[in-house]
N, C-alpha and C. Protein backbone atom coordinates (compact mmCIF):
# COMPACT_ATOMS: atom_id res chain seq x y z
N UNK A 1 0.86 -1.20 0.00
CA UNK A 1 0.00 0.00 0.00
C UNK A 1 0.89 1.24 0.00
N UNK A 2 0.53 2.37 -0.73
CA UNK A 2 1.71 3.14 -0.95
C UNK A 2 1.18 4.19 0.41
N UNK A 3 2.04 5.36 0.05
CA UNK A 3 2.01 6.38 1.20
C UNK A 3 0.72 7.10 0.85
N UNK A 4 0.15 7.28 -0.42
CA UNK A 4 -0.55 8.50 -0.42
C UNK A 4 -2.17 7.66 -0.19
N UNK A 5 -1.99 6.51 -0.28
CA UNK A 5 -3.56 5.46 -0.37
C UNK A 5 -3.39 5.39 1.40
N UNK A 6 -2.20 5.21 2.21
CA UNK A 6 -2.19 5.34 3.86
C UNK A 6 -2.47 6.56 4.42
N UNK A 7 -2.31 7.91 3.80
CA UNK A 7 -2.90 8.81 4.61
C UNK A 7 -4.33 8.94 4.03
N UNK A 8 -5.33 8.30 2.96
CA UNK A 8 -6.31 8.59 2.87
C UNK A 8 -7.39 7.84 4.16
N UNK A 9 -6.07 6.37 3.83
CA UNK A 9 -7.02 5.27 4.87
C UNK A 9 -6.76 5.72 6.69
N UNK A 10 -5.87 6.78 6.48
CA UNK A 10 -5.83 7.56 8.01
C UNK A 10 -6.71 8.27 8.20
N UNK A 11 -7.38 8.76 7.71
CA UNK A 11 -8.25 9.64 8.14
C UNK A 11 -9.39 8.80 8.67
N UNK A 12 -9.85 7.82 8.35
CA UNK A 12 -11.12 7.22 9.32
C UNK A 12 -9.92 6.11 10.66
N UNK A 13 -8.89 6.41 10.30
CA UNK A 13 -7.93 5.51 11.79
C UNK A 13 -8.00 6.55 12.72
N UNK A 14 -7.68 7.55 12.25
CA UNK A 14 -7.58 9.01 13.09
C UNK A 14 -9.14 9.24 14.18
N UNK A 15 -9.66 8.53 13.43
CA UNK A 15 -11.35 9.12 14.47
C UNK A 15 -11.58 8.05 14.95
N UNK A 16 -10.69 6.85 15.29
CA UNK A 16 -10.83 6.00 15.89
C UNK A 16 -10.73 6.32 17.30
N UNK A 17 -11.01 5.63 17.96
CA UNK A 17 -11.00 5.45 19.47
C UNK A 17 -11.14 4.23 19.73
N UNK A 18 -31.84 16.18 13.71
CA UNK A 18 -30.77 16.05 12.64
C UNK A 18 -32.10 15.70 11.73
N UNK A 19 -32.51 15.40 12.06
CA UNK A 19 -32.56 15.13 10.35
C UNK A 19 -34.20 14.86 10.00
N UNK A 20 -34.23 15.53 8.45
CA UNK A 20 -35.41 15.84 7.76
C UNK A 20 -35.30 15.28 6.94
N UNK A 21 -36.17 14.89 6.59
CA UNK A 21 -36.81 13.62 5.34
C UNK A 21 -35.49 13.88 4.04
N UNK A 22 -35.32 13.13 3.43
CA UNK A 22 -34.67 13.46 2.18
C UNK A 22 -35.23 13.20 0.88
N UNK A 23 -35.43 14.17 0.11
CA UNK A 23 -36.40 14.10 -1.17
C UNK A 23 -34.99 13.94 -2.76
N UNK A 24 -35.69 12.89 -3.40
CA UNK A 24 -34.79 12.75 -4.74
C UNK A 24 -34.56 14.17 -5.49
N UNK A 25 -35.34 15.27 -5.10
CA UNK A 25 -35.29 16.39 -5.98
C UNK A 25 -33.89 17.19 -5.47
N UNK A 26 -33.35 16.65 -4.20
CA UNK A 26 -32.49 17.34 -3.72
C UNK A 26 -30.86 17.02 -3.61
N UNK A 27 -30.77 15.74 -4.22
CA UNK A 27 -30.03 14.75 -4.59
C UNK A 27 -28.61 15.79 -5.59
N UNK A 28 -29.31 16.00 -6.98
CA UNK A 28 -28.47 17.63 -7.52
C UNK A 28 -27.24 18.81 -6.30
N UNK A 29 -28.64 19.04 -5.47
CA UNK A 29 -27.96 20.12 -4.95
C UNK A 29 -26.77 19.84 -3.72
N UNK A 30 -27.24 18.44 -3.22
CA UNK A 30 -25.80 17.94 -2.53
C UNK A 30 -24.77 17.59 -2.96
N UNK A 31 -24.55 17.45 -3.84
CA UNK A 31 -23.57 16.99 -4.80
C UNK A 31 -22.74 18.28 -5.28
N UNK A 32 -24.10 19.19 -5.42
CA UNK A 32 -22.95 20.11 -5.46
C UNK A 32 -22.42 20.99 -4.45
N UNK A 33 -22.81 20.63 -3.21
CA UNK A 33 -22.65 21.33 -1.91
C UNK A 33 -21.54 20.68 -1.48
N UNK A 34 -21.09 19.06 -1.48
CA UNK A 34 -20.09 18.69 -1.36
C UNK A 34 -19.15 19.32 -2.25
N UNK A 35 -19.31 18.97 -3.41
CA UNK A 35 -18.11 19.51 -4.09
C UNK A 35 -17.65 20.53 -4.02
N UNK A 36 -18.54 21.48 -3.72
CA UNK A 36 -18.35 23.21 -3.83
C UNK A 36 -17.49 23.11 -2.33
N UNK A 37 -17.74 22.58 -0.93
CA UNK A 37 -16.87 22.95 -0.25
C UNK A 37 -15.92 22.26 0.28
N UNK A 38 -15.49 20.94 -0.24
CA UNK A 38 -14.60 20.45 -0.23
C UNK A 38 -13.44 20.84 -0.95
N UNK A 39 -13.87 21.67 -2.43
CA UNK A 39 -12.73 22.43 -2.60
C UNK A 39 -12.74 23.45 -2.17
N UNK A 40 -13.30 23.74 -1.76
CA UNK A 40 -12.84 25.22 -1.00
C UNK A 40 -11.82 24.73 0.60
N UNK A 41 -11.56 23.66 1.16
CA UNK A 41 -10.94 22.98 1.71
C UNK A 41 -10.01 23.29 1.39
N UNK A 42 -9.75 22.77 0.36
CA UNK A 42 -8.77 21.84 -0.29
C UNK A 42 -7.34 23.73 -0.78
N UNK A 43 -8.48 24.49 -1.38
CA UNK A 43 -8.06 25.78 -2.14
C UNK A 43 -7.35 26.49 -0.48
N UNK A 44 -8.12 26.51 0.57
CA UNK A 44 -7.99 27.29 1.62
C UNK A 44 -6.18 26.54 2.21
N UNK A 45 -6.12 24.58 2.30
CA UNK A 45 -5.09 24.31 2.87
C UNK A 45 -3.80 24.24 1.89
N UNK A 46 -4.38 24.90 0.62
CA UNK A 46 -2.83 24.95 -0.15
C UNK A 46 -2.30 26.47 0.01
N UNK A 47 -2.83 27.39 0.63
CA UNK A 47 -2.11 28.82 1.16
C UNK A 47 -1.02 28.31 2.16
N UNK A 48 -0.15 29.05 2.15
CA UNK A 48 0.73 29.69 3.15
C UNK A 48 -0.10 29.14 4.46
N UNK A 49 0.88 28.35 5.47
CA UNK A 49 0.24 28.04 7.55
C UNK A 49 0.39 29.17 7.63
N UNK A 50 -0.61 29.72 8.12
CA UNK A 50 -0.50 31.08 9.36
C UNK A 50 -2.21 30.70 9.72
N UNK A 51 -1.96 31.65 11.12
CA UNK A 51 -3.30 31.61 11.95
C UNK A 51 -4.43 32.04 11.18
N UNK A 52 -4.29 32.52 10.43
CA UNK A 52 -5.62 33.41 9.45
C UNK A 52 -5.87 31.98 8.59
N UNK A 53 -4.85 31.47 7.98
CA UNK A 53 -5.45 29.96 7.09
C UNK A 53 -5.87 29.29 7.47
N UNK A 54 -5.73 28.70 9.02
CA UNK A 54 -6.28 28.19 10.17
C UNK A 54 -7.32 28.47 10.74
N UNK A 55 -8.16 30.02 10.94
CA UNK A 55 -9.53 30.63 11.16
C UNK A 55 -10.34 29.92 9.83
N UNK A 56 -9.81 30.81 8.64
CA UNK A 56 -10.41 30.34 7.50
C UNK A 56 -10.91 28.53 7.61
N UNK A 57 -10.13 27.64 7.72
CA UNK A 57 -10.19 26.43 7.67
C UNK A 57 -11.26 25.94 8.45
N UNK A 58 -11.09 26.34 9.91
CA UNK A 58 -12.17 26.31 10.62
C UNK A 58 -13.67 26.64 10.03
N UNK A 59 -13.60 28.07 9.80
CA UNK A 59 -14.90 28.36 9.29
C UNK A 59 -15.44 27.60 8.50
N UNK A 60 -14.69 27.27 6.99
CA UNK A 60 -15.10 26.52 6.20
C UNK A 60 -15.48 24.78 6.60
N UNK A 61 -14.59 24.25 7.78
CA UNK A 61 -15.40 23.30 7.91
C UNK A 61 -16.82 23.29 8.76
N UNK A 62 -16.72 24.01 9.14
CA UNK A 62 -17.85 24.63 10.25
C UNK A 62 -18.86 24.75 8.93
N UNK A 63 -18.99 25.21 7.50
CA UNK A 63 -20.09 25.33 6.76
C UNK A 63 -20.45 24.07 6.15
N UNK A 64 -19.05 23.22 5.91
CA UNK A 64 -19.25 21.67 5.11
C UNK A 64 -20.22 20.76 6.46
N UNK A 65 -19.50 20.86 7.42
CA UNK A 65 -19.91 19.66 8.59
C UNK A 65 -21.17 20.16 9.98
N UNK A 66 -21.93 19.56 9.86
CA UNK A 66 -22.87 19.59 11.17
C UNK A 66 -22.26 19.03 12.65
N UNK A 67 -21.61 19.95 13.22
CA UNK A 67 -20.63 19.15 14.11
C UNK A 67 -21.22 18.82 15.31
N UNK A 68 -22.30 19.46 15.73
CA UNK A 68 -23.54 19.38 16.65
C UNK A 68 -24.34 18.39 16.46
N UNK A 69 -24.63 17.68 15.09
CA UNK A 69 -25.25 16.65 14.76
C UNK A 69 -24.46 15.58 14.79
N UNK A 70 -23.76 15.70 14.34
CA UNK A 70 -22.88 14.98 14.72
C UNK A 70 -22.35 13.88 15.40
N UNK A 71 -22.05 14.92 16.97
CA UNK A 71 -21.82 14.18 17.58
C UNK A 71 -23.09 13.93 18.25
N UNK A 72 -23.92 13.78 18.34
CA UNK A 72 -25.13 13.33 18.89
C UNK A 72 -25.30 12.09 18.20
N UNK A 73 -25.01 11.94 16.67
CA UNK A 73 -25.08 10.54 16.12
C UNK A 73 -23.74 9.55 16.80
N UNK A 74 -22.93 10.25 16.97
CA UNK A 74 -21.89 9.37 17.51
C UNK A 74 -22.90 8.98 19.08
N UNK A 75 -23.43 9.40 19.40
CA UNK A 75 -23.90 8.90 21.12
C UNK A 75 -25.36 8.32 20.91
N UNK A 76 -25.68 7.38 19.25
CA UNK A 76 -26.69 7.39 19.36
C UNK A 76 -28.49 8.22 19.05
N UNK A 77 -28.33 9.48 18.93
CA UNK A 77 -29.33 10.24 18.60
C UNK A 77 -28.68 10.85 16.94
N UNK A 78 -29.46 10.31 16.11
CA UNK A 78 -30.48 9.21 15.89
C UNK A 78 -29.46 8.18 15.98
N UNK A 79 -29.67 6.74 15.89
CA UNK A 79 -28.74 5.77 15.25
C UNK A 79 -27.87 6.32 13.85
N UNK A 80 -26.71 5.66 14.10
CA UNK A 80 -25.89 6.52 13.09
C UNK A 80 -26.09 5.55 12.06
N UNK A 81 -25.24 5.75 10.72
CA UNK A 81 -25.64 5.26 9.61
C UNK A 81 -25.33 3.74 9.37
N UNK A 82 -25.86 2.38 9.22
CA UNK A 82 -25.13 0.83 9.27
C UNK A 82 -25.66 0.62 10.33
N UNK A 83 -26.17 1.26 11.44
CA UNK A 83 -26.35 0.50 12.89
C UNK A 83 -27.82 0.48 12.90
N UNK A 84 -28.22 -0.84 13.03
CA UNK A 84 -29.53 -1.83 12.62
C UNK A 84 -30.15 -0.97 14.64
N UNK A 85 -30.06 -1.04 15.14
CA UNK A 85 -30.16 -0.52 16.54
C UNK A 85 -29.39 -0.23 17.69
N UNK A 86 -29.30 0.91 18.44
CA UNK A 86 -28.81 1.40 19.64
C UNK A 86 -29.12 1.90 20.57
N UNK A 87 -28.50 2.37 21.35
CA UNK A 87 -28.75 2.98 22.75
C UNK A 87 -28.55 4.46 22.53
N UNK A 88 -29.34 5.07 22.74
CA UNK A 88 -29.41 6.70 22.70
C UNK A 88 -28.93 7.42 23.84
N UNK A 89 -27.65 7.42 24.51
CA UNK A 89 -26.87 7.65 25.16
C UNK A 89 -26.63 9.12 25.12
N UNK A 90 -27.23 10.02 23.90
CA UNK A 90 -27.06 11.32 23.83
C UNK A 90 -28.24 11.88 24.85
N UNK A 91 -29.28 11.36 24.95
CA UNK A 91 -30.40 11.41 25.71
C UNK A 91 -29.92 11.33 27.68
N UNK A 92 -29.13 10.67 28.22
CA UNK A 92 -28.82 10.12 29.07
C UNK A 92 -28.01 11.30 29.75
N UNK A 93 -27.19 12.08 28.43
CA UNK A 93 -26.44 13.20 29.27
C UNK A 93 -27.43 14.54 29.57
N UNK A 94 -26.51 14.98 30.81
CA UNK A 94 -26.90 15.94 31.52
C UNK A 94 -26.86 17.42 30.60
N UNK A 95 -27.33 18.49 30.45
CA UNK A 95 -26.90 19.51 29.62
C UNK A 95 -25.36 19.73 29.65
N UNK A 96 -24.75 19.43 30.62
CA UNK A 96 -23.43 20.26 31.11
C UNK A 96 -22.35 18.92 30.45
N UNK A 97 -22.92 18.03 30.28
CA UNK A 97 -22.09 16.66 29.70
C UNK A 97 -22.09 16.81 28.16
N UNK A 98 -23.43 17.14 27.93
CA UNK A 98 -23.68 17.47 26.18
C UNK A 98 -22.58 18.14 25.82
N UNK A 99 -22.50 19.73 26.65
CA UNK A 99 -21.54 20.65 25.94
C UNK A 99 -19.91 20.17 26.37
N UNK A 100 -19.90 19.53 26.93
CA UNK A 100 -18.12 18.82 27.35
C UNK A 100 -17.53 17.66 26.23
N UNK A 101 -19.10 16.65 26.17
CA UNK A 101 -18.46 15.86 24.92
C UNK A 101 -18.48 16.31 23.61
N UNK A 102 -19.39 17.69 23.35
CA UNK A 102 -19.63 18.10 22.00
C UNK A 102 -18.26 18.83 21.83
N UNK A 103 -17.68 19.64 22.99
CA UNK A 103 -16.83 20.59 22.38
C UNK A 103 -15.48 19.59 22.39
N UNK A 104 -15.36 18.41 23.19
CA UNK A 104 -13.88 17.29 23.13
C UNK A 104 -13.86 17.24 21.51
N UNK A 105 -15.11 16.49 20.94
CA UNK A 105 -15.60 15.56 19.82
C UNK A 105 -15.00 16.61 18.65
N UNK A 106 -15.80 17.84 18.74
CA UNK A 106 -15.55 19.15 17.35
C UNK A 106 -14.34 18.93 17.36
N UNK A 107 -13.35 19.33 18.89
CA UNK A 107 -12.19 19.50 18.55
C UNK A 107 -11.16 18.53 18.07
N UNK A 108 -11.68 17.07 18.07
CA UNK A 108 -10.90 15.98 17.86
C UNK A 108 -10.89 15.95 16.21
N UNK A 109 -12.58 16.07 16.15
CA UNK A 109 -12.59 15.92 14.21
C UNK A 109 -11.89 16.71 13.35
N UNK A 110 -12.12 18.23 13.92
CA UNK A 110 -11.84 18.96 13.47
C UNK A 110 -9.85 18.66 13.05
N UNK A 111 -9.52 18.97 14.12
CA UNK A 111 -7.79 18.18 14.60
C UNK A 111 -7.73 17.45 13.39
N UNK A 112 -8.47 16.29 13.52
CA UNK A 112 -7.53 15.31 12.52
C UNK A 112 -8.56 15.33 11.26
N UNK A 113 -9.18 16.19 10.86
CA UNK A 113 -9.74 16.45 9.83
C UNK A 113 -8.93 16.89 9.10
N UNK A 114 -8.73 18.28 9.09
CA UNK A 114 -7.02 18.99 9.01
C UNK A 114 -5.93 18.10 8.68
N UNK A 115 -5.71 17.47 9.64
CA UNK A 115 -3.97 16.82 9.38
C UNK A 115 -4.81 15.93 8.09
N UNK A 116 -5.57 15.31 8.00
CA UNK A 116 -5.77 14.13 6.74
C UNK A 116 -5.92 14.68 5.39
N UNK A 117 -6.82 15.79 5.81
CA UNK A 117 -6.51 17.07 4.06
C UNK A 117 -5.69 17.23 3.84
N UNK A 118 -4.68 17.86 4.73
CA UNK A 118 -2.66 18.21 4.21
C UNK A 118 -2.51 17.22 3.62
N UNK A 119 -2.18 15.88 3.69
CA UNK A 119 -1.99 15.15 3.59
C UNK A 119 -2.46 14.25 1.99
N UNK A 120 -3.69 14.75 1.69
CA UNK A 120 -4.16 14.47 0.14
C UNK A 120 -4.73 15.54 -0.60
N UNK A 121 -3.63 17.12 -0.31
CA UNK A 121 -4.73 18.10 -0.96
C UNK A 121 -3.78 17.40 -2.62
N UNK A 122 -3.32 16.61 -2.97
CA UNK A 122 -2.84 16.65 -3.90
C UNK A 122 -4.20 15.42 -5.03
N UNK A 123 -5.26 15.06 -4.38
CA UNK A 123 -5.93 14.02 -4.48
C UNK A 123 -7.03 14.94 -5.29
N UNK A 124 -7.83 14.53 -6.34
CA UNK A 124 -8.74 14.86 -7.11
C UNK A 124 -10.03 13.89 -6.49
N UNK A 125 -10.92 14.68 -6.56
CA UNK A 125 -12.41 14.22 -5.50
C UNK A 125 -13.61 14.02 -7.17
N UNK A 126 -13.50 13.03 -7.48
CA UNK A 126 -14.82 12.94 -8.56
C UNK A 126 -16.05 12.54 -7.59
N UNK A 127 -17.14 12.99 -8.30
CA UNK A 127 -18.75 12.89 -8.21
C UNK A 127 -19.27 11.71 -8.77
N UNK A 128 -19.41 10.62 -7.50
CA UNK A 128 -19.80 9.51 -8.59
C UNK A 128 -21.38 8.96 -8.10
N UNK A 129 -22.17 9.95 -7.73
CA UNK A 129 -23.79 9.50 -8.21
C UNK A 129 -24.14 9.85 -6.59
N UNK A 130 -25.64 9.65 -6.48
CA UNK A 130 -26.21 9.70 -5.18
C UNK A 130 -26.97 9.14 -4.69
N UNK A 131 -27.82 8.65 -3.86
CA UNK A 131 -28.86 8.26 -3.56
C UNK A 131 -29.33 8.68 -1.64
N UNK A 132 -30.81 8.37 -1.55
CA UNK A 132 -31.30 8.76 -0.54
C UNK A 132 -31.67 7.26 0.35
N UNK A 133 -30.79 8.13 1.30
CA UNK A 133 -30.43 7.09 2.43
C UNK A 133 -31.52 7.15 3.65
N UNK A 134 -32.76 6.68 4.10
CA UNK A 134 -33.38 6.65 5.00
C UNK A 134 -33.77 8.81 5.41
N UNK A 135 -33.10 9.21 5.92
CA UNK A 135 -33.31 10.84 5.80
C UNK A 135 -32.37 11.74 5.66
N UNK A 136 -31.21 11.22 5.19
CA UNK A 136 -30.20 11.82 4.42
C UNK A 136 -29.84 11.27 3.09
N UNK A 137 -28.90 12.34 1.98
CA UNK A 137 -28.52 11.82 0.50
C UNK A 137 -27.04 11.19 0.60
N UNK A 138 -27.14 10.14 0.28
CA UNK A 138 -25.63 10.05 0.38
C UNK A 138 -24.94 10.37 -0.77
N UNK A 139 -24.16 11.14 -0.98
CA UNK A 139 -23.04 11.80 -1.91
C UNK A 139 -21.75 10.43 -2.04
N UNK A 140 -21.75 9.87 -3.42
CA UNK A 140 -20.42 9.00 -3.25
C UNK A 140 -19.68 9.74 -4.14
N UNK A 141 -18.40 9.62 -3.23
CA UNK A 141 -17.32 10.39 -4.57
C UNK A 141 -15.92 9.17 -4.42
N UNK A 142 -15.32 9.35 -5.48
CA UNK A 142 -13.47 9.17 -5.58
C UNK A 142 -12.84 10.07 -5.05
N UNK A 143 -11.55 9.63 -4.43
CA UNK A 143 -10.93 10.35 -4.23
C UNK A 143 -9.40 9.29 -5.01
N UNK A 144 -9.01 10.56 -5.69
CA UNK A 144 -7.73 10.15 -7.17
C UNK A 144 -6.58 10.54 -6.99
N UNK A 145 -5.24 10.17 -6.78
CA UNK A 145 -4.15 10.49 -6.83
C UNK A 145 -3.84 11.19 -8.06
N UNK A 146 -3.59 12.33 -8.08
CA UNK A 146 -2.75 13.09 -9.13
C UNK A 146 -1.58 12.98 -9.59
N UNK A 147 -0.69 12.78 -8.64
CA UNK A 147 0.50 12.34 -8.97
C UNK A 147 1.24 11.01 -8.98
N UNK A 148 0.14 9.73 -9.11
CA UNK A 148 0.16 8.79 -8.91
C UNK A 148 -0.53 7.56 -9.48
N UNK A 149 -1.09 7.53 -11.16
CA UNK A 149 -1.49 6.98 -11.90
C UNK A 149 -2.16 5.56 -11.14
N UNK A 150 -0.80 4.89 -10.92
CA UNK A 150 -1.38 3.57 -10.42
C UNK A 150 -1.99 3.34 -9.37
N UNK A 151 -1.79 4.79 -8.48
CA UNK A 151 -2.80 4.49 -7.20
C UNK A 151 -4.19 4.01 -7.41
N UNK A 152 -4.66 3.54 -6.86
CA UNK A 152 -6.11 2.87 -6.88
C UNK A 152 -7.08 4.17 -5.93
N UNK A 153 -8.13 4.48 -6.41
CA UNK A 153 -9.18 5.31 -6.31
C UNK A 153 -9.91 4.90 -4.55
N UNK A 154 -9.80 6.03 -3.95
CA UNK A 154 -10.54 5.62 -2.28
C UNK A 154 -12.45 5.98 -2.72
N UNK A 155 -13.22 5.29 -1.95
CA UNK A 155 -14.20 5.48 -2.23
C UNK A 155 -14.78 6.41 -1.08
N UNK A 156 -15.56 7.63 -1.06
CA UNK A 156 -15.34 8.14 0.36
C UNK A 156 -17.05 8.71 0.19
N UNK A 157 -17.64 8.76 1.28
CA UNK A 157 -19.15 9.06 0.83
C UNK A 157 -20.04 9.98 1.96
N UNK A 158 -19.96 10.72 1.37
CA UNK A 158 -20.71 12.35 2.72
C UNK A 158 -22.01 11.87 2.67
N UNK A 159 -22.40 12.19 4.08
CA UNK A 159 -24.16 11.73 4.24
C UNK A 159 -24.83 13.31 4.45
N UNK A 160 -25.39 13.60 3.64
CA UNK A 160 -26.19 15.23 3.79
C UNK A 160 -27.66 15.14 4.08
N UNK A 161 -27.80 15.74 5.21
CA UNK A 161 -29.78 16.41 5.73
C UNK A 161 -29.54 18.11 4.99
N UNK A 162 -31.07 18.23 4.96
CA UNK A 162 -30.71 19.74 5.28
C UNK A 162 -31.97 20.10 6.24
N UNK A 163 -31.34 20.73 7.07
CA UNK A 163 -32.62 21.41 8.14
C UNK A 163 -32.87 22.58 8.04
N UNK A 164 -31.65 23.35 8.43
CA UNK A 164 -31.39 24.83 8.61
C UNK A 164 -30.12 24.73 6.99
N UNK A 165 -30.31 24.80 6.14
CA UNK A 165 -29.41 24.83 4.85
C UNK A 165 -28.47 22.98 4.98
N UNK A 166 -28.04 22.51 4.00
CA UNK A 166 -27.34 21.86 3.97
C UNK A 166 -26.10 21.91 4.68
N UNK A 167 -25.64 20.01 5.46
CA UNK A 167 -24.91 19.86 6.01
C UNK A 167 -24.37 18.80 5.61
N UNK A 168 -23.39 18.22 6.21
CA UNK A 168 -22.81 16.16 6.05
C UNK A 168 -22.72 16.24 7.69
N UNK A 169 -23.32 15.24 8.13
CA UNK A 169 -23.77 14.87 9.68
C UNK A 169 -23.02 12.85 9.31
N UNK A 170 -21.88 12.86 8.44
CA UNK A 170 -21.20 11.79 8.54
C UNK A 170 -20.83 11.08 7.24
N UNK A 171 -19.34 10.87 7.45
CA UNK A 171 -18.84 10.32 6.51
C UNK A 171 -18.42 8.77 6.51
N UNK A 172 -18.30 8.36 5.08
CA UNK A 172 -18.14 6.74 5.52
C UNK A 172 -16.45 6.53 4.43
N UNK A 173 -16.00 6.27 4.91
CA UNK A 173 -14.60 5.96 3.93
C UNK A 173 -14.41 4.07 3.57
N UNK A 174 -14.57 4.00 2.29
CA UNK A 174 -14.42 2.88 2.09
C UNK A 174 -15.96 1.96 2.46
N UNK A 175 -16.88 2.36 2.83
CA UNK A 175 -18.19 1.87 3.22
C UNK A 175 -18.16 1.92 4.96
N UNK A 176 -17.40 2.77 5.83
CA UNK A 176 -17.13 2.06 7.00
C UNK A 176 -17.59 4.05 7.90
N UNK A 177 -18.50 4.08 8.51
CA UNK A 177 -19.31 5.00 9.23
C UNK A 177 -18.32 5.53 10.04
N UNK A 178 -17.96 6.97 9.93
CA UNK A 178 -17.52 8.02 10.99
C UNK A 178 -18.13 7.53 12.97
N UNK A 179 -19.33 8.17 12.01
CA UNK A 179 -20.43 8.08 13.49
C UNK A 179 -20.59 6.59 13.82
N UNK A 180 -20.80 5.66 13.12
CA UNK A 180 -20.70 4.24 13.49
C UNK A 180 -19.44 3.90 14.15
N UNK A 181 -18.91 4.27 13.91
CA UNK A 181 -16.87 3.53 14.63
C UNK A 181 -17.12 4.18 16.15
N UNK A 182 -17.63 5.63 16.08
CA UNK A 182 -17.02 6.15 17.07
C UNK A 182 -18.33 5.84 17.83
N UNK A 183 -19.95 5.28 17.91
CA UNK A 183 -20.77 4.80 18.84
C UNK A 183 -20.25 3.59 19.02
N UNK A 184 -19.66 2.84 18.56
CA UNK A 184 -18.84 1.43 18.64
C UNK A 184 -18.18 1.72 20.07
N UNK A 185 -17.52 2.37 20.00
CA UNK A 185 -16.51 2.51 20.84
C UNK A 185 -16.97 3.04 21.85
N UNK A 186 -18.00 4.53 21.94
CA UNK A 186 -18.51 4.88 23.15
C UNK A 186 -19.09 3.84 23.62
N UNK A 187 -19.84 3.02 22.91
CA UNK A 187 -20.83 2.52 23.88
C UNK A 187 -20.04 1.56 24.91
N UNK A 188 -19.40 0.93 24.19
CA UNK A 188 -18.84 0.16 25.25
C UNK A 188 -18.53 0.53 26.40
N UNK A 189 -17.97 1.57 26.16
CA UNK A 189 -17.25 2.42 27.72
C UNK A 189 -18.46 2.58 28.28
N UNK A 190 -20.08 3.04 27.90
CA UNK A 190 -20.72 3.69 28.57
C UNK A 190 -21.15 2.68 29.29
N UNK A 191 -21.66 1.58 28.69
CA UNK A 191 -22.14 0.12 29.52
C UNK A 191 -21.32 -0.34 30.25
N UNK A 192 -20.42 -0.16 30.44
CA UNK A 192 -18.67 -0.51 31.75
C UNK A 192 -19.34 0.18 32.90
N UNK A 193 -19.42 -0.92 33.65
CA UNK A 193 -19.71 -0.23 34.70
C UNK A 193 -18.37 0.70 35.50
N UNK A 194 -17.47 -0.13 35.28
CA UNK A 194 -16.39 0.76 35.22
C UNK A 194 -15.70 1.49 34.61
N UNK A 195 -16.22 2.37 34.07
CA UNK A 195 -16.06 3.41 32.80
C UNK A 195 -16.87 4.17 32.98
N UNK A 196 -17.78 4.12 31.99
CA UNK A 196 -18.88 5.19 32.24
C UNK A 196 -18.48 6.37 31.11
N UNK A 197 -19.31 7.69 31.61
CA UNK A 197 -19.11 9.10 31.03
C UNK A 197 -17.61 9.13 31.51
N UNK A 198 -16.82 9.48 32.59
CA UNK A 198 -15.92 10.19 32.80
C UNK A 198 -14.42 9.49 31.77
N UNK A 199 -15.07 7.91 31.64
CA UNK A 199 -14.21 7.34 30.83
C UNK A 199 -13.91 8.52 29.49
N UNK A 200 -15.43 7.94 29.18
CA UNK A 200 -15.31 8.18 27.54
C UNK A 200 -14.33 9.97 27.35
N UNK A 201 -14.70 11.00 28.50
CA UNK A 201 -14.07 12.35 28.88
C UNK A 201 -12.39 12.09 28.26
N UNK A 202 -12.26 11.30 29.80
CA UNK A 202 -10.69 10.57 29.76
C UNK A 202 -9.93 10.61 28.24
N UNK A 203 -10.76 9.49 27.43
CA UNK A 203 -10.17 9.26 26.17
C UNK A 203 -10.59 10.27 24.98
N UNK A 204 -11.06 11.02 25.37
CA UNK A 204 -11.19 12.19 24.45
C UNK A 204 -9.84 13.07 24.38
N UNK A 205 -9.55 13.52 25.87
CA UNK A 205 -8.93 14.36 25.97
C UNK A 205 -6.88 13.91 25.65
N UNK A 206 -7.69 12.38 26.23
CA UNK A 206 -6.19 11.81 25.63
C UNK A 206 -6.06 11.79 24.26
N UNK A 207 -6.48 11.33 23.57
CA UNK A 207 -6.49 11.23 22.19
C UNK A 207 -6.25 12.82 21.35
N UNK A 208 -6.82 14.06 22.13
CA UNK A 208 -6.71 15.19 21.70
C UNK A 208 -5.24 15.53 22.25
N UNK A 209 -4.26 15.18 23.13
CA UNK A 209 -3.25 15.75 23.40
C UNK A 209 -1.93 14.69 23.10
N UNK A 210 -2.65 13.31 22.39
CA UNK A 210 -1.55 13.12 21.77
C UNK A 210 -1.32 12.98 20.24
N UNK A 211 -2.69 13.67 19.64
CA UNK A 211 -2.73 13.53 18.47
C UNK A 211 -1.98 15.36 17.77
C-alpha cells in the first residue's frame, strides 16, 4: 500500500478510538454542496500556515460539517448510519455533559480532519452519483491520486440532511461510518460499569493531546 492510499485510509484511523426527510429532488444540490466545499478545503489548505489559514479552515469546515449533529449521532441520537439498533446515550447526558463531549468531539474531528486534508490536498475528488439514504442523501465520490497513476481510487461518501441549509452529519470511507466507529466505541465504555461518562471524557482528551 503506498504512502498517499495510507494517509487517505488515516483519516477514518484518526477518528478512531438532525434530520429531515430526504427528497430525490435534492439529490443535484448535494452533490454540489459537497463539491463546492470540499474544494474550498482543499483551495484554503494549499495557502501559506498562518493563523488566518487556520480561522479560514475552521470556518469553512464549520459550513461543510454539522458538528452538533454529529456528535449526537456518535452517542446514538439518531442511530448513526449501518447500525440496525442502539442505545441513545445522547439522551442520558446531563446539559453540562452534552456541551463537554460536544466541544472534546468538534475539537478531535476537526484536529484530525485537518492533518488528513494536508496530507491528500494533492488528491482529485470525482462525483460519482447519489442516492437517498433513509433521511439523508448520500453523496459518493473518488478520491484520485494526481500524482500517482497507479494508485487505486478511495471510495469516500458524505451523508447530507438539510434542516437549517445543507450539512454532512457523517462520513463513511471505504463503506465504514464516521459516526458508526465512534458509537462502537462509546458505547462500550458507557455500559462498563467501570467506565462510564468520565471514561469516555478521559479518552477524548487523551487522544486530543496526543494527536
Amino acid at each position: 500500500m503506498t504512502r498517499a492510499r495510507l494517509s487517505l485510509r488515516s483519516l477514518l484511523a484518526a477518528f478512531t478510538l438532525v434530520s429531515s426527510v430526504a427528497l430525490a429532488g435534492d439529490e443535484p444540490a448535494a452533490s454540489a454542496f459537497v463539491q463546492k466545499h470540499h474544494e474550498a478545503l482543499v483551495q484554503t489548505l494549499r495557502q501559506p500556515a498562518s493563523p488566518s489559514r487556520d480561522a479560514k479552515l475552521d470556518d469553512a469546515m464549520g459550513v461543510l460539517i454539522d458538528f452538533d449533529d454529529l456528535v449526537a449521532r456518535a452517542f446514538g441520537d439518531p442511530c448513526p448510519q449501518g447500525a440496525s439498533k442502539c442505545t441513545n446515550h445522547w439522551s442520558e447526558f446531563t446539559p453540562k455533559q452534552k456541551d463537554e463531549v460536544r466541544d472534546l468531539l468538534r475539537k478531535l474531528v476537526r484536529k484530525q480532519y485537518k492533518k488528513n486534508l494536508e496530507k491528500t490536498t494533492t488528491y482529485k475528488l470525482e462525483m460519482k452519483g447519489t442516492k437517498v439514504v433513509a433521511s439523508m442523501i448520500r453523496v459518493r465520490t473518488e478520491a484520485s491520486s494526481t500524482t500517482d497513476a497507479r494508485e487505486a481510487p478511495v471510495r469516500i461518501d458524505y451523508f447530507v440532511v438539510d434542516t437549517k441549509g445543507q450539512r454532512v452529519v457523517d462520513v463513511a470511507l471505504e463503506g465504514s461510518s464516521l459516526t458508526k466507529n465512534y458509537y462502537e466505541q462509546f458505547h462500550k465504555m458507557l455500559v462498563n460499569k467501570d467506565q462510564g461518562y468520565p471514561h469516555v471524557v478521559k479518552k477524548l482528551k487523551d487522544k486530543l493531546a496526543s494527536d
